[in-house]
Each structure stands twice: as C-alpha cells, then as structure tokens.
Protein backbone atom coordinates (compact mmCIF):
# COMPACT_ATOMS: atom_id res chain seq x y z
CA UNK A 1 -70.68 -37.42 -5.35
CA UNK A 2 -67.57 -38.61 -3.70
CA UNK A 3 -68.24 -42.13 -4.31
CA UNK A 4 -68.60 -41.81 -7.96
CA UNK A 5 -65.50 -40.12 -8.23
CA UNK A 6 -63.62 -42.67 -6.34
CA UNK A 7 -65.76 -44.73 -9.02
CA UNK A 8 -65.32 -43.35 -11.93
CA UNK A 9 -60.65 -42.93 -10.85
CA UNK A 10 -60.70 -46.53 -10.51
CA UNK A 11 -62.00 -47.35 -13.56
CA UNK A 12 -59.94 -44.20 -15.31
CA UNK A 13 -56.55 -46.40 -13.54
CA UNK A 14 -57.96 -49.72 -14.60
CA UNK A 15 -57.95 -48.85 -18.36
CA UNK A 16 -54.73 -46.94 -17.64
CA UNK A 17 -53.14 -50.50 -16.41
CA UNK A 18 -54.48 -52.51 -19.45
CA UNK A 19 -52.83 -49.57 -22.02
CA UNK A 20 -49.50 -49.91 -19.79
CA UNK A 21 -49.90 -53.57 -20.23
CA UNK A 22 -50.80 -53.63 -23.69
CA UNK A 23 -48.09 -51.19 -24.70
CA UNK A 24 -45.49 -53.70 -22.99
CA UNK A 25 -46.88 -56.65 -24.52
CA UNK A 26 -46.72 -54.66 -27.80
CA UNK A 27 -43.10 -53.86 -27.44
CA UNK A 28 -42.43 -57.58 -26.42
CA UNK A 29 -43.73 -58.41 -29.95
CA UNK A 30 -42.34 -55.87 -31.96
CA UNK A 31 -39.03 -55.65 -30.81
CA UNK A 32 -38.03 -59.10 -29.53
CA UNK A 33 -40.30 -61.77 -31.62
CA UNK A 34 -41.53 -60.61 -34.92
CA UNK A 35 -37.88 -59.35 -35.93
CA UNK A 36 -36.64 -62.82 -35.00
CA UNK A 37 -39.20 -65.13 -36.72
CA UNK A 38 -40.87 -66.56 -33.52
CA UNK A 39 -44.11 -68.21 -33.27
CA UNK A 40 -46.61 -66.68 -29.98
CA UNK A 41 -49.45 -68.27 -28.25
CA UNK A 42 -53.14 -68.39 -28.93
CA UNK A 43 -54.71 -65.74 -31.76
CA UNK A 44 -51.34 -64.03 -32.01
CA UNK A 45 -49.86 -67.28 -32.90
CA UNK A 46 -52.05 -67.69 -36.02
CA UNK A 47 -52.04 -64.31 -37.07
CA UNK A 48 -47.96 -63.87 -36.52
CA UNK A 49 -47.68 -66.94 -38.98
CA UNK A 50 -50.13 -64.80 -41.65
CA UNK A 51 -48.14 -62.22 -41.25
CA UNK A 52 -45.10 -64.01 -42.41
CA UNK A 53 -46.36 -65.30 -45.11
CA UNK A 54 -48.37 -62.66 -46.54
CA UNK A 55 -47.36 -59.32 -44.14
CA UNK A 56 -50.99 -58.90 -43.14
CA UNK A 57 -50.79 -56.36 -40.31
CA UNK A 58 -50.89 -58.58 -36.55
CA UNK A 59 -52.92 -56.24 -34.84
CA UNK A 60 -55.56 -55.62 -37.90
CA UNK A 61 -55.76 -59.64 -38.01
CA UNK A 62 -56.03 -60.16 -34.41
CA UNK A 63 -59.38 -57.58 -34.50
CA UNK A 64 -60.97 -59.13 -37.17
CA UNK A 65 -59.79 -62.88 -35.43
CA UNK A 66 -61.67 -61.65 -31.95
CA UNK A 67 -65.08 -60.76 -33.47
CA UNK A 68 -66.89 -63.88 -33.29
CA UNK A 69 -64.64 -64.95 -30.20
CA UNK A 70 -66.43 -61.53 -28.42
CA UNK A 71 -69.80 -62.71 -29.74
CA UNK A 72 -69.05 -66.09 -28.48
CA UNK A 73 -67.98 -64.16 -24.92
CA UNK A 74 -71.13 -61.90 -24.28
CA UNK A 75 -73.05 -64.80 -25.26
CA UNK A 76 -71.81 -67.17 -22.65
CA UNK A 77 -70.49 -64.89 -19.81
CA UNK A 78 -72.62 -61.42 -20.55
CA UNK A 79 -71.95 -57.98 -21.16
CA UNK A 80 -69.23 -56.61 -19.17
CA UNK A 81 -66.94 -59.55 -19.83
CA UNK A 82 -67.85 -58.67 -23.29
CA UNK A 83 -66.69 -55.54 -23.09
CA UNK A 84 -63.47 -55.98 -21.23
CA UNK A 85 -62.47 -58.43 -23.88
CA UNK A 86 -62.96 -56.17 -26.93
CA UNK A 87 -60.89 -53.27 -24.53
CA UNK A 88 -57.84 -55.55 -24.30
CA UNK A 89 -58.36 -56.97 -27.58
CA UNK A 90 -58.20 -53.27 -29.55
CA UNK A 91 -55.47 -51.95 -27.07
CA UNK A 92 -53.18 -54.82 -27.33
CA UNK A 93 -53.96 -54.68 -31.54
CA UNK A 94 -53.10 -50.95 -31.83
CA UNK A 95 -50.10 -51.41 -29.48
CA UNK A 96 -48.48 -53.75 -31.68
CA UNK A 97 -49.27 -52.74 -34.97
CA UNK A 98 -48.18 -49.30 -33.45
CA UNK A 99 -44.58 -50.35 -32.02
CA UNK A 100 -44.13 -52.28 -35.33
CA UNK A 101 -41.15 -50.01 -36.79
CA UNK A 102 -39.34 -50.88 -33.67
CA UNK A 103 -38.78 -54.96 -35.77
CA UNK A 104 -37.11 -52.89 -38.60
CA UNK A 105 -33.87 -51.99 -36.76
CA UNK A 106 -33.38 -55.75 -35.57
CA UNK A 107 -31.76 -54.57 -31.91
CA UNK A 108 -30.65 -58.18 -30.87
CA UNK A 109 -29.44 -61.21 -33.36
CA UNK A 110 -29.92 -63.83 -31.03
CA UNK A 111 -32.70 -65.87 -31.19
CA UNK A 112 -32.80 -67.47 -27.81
CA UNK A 113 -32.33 -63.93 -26.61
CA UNK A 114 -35.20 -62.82 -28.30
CA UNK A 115 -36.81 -65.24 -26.97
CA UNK A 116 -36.53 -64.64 -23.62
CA UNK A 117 -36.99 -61.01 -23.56
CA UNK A 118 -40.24 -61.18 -25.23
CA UNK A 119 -41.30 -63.66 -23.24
CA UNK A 120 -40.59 -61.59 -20.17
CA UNK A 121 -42.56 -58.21 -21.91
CA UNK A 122 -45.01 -60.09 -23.51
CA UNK A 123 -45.92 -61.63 -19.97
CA UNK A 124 -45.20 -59.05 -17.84
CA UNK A 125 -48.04 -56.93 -19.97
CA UNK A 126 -50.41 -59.86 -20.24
CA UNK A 127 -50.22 -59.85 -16.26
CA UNK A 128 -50.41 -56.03 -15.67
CA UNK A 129 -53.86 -56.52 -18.24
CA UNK A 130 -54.85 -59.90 -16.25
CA UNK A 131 -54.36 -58.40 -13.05
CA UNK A 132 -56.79 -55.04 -14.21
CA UNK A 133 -59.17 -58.02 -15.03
CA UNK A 134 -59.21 -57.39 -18.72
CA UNK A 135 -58.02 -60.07 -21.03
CA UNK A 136 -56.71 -59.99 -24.59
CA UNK A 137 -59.22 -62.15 -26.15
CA UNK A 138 -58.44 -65.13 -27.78
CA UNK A 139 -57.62 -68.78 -26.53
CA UNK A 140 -57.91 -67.41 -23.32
CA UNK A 141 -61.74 -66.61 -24.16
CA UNK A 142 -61.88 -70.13 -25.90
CA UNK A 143 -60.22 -71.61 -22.98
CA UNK A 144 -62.94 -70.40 -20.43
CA UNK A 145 -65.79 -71.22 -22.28
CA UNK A 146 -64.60 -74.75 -22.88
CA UNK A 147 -63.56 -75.12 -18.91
CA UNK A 148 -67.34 -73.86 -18.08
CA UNK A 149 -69.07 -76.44 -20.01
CA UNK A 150 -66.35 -79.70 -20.19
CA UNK A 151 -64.92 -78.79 -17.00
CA UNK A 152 -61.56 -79.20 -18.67
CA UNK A 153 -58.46 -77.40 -16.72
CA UNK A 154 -58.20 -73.51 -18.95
CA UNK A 155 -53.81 -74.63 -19.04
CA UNK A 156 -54.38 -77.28 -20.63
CA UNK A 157 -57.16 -76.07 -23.07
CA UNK A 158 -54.55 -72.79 -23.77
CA UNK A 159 -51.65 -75.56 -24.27
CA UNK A 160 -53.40 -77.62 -26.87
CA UNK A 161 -53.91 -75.01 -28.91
CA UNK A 162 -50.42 -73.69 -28.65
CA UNK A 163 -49.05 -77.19 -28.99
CA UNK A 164 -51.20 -77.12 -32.63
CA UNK A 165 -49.56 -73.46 -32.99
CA UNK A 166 -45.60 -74.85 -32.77
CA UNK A 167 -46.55 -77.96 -34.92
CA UNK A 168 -48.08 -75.99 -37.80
CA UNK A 169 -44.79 -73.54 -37.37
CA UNK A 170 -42.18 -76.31 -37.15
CA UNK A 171 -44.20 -77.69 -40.52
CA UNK A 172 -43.75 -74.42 -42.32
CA UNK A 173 -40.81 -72.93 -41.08
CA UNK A 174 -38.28 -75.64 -39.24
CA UNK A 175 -37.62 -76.98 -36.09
CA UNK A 176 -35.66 -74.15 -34.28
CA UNK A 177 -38.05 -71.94 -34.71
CA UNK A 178 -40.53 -74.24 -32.52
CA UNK A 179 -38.31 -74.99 -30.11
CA UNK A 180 -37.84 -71.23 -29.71
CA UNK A 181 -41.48 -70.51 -29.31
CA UNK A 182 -41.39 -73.29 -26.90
CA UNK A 183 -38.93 -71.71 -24.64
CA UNK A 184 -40.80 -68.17 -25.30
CA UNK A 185 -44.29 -69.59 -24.48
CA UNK A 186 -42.77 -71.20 -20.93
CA UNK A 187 -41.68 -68.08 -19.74
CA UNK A 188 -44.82 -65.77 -21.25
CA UNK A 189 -46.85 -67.88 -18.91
CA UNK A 190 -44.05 -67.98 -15.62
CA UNK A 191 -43.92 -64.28 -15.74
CA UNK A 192 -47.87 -63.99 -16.23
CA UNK A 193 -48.61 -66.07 -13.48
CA UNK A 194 -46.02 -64.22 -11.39
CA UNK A 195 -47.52 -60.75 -12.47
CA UNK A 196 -50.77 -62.20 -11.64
CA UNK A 197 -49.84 -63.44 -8.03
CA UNK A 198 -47.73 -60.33 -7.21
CA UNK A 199 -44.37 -60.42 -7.06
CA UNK A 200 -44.31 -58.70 -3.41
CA UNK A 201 -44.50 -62.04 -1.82
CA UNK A 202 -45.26 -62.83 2.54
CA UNK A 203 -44.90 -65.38 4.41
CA UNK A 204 -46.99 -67.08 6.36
CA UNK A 205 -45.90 -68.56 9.68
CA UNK A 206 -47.88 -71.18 11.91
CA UNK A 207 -46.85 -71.70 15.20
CA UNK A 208 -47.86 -74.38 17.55
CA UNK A 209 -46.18 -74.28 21.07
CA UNK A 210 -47.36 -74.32 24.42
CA UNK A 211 -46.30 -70.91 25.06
CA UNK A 212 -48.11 -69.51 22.24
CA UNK A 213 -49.60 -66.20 23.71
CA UNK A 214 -46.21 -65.06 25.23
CA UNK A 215 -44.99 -65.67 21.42
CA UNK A 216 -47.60 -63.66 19.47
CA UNK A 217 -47.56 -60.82 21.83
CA UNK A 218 -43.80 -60.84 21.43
CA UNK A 219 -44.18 -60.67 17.62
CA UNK A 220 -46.88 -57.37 18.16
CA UNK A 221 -44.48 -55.80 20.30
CA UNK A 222 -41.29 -56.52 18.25
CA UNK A 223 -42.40 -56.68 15.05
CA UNK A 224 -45.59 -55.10 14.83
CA UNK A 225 -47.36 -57.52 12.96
CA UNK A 226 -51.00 -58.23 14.20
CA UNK A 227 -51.26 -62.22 15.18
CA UNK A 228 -54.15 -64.22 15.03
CA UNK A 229 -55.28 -67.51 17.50
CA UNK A 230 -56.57 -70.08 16.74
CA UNK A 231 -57.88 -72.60 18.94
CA UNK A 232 -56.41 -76.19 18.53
CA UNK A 233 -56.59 -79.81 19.54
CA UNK A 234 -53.38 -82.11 19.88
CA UNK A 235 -55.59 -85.04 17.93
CA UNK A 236 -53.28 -87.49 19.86
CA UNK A 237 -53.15 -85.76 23.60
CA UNK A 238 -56.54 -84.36 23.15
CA UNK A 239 -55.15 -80.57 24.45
CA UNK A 240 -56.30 -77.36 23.64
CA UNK A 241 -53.97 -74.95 22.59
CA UNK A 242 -54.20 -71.11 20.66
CA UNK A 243 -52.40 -71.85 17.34
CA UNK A 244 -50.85 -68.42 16.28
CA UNK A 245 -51.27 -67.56 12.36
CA UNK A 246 -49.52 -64.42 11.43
CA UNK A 247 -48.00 -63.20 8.12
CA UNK A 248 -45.13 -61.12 7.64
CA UNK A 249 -42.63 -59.61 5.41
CA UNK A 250 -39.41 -61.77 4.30
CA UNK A 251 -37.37 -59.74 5.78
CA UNK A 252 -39.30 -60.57 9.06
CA UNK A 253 -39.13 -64.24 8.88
CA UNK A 254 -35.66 -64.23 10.87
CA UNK A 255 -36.82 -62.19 13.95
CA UNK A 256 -39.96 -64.53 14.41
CA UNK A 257 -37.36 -67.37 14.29
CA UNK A 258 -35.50 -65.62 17.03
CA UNK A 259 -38.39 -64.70 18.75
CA UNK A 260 -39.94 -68.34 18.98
CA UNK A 261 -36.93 -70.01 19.56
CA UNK A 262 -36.24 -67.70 22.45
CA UNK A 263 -39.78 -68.40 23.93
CA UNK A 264 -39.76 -72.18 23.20
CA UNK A 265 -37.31 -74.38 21.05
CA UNK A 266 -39.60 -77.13 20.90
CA UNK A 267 -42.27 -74.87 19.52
CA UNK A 268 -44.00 -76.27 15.84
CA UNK A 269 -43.12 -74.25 13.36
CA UNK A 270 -44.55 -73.74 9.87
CA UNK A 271 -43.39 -70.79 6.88
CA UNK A 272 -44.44 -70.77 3.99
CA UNK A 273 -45.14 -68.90 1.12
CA UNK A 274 -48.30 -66.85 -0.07
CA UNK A 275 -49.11 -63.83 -2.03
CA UNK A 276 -51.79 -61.18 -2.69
CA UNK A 277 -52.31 -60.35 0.81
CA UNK A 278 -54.65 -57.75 1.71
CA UNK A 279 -56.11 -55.98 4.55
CA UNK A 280 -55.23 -54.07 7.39
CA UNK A 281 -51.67 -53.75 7.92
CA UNK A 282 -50.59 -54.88 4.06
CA UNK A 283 -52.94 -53.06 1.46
CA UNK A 284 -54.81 -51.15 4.17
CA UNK A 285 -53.08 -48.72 6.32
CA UNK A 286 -52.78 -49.29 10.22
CA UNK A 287 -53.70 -46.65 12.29
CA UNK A 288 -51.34 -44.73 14.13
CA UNK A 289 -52.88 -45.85 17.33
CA UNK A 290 -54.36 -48.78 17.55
CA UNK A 291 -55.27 -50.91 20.67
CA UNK A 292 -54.07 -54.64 21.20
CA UNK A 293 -57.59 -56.15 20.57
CA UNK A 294 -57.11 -54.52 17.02
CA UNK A 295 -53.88 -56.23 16.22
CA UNK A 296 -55.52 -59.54 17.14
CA UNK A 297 -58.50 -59.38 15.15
C-alpha cells in the first residue's frame, strides 16, 4: 500500500510539473509573442502564422495539428510515449488559448524585448515539461522519429523545420519579424537545455598527486564531501597511484584548492563542470552518522 502511494504522488507531481510548465510556456506566448507579431518554433510556428492571418485559435489548431503526429508517436515508440505526448500537447493548448486576453493589453512595445522574455518563459516551461518527461508534441515528435530511423542529430531535424518556419514568415510578413524569431528561438532552446540540465550546477574535481589519500581524507574531514579512488597508471613512469574523483558545490571549489595546494603544489588538478548529480550526499540525504568506508564508496 505504501508503495503505490509513493506511486501514485509521483505521478500526481509529474502532471503537476507539466501544468506549471505549460502554464509558463502559455504566458510566454500570450503575453510576450503573439501581442508582438513573432513567429515560434515547430507546430506553434505554423499555427501562430494561421492565426494571424485568419485568428484561428493557437491552442485549438495545435490539437487538431498533433493528432496524426500522436498516431505517428504510439505507432513508432508505443503507448505511454503516446500518452505523455497528447498530456503536454492538451495542457500546453488550453494554457495558451487560456492566457490569451493577457496579448490584448500589449504590456511591452518592444519587440526585441518581447522577444527575449518569451523566449525565457516559453523555455523555461518547455524545460520544467521536458524535465517531467512529457513533451509538447510536435517537431519534437517528428524530430525523434526521424533521428530513430535516419540517425539524423533531433537539433538539427528541429532546426530545419524552424529554419522553413522564419523563411515562410519573413515571405509573408518582413524581415524583422524573422530576425526576431531568430533571436527568440536561440534563447527558447538555451534556457530549455539549461532547465533540462539543472541549473544547480557541481563541479567535478580530479586530482592526481602523490599524496592523494592525505588529500581526500582532508576534503571528508573539511568539507564533508565523500571522495572516491581510483587506481591509476603514470602511462610514461609506469606508477600506480589512487586518483581522487570527488564533486562538490561551487562554493567548495576554493577550499579544495586550498586544501590540495597545502598537501602538494605539484599535485594535477582537474575542475570542471557537470550537472544533474544524484545520489547520496546531493539528491539523497547523508546520514547523520555515517562511517568513513561510507564516504568513500
């Protein structure tokens, strides 16, 4: 019984995350590029220019759009992808066709503005839906079907559509307004991917020295950060050595670099960056007490 409630929250907060992220994709539309005449990406591209022209309803067009695109998904990938894509395609619909009113009190002029704060709502929901592993249907759906059987890269797929998208805009409406779509698409897909990734970024440090053990039981001690060894081979001296791999917290990086040059200023040092970490000690909780073979583990 327990484990099908913990079942049945997580799916009750995964549809909560793709109506959050709907909702802010929504309002990225409403308020920021439909009042100023942009262009978007994939589906919503096409059915944004309809709507200009003949003030067909976006979200009514981008249903209608997704049906054989859902057929085409629960054909090729099954069921449950299926139905994930028709969830974020009827959420993200509603959302805009329900936030609509906001484009009728035109709250910034400014075109570039416009923009760049849709861009940064449109993608911020896209990656808060992305990240619930729902999608919104459309090119992206088109995109992954073409990648599984031509083995052609899903960015460049989604771009060749959208590059059709501005050319068909710049044809009908002028020039600025595909530049401007340009700029919007760019950061719809930065802030995606950073959604995506996480934005609560680590480092990861390598460490090479002679003197590695002192080092990584310096960092437990002083930072509390469990360190791994590895075991290495100078490929030139032929010597074994424990290579210590550890991530921490940016605000951590400095007291490693204190701690190793303390130790050993000679020592071979790698930090770099990475993201969605997760285990013990990041998205798992450490114990309270916890021995120093846990730490190393």
């Amino acid at each position: 019984m327990r484990h099908m409630s913990e079942l049945a929250n997580t799916h009750i907060w995964r549809y909560l995350k793709i109506l959050i992220g709907s909702l802010i994709a929504g309002l990225g539309y409403s308020t920021f590029i439909i009042p100023a005449k942009l262009l978007a990406s994939g589906l919503s591209g096409i059915a944004v220019i309809v709507y200009y022209i003949i003030d067909l309803p976006i979200g009514l067009q981008l249903i209608v759009y997704n049906i054989p695109i859902v057929y085409l998904a629960y054909r090729v990938f099954g069921k449950l992808y299926a139905i994930d894509t028709i969830i974020g395609t009827v959420m993200l619909s509603v959302a805009i066709d329900a936030t609509s009113f906001i484009g009728n009190y035109h709250l910034v002029e400014d075109p570039i503005l416009n923009s760049v704060f849709g861009g940064v709502l449109v993608g911020i929901g896209c990656g808060i839906v992305f990240r619930a592993n729902s999608n919104g249907g459309g090119f992206d759906v088109l995109g992954a079907v073409i990648k599984k059987y031509y083995s052609l890269d899903l960015g460049t797929v989604v771009f060749g559509f959208n590059l059709i998208i501005i050319l068909v805009g710049i044809v009908l409406f002028n020039v600025s307004i595909g530049l401007y779509t340009l700029i919007n698409m760019y950061i719809v897909g930065e802030i995606t991917n950073k959604v995506v990734a996480g934005f609560n970024r680590k480092k990861l440090v390598i460490i090479i020295s002679p003197f590695s053990e002192i080092i990584g039981w310096t960092i437990i001690q002083h930072i509390g950060r469990g360190v791994t060894f590895l075991n290495g081979e100078g490929a030139y001296s032929h010597k074994n050595q424990k290579v210590i791999f550890a991530v921490v917290n940016l605000t951590q990086v400095s007291k490693v670099k204190l701690i190793v040059n303390a130790i050993d200023p000679t020592a071979f040092m790698i930090i770099t960056d990475t993201s969605e970490v997760a285990g013990r000690g990041f998205t798992i909780k450490m114990p309270e007490k916890h021995s120093s073979k846990d730490l190393t583990e």
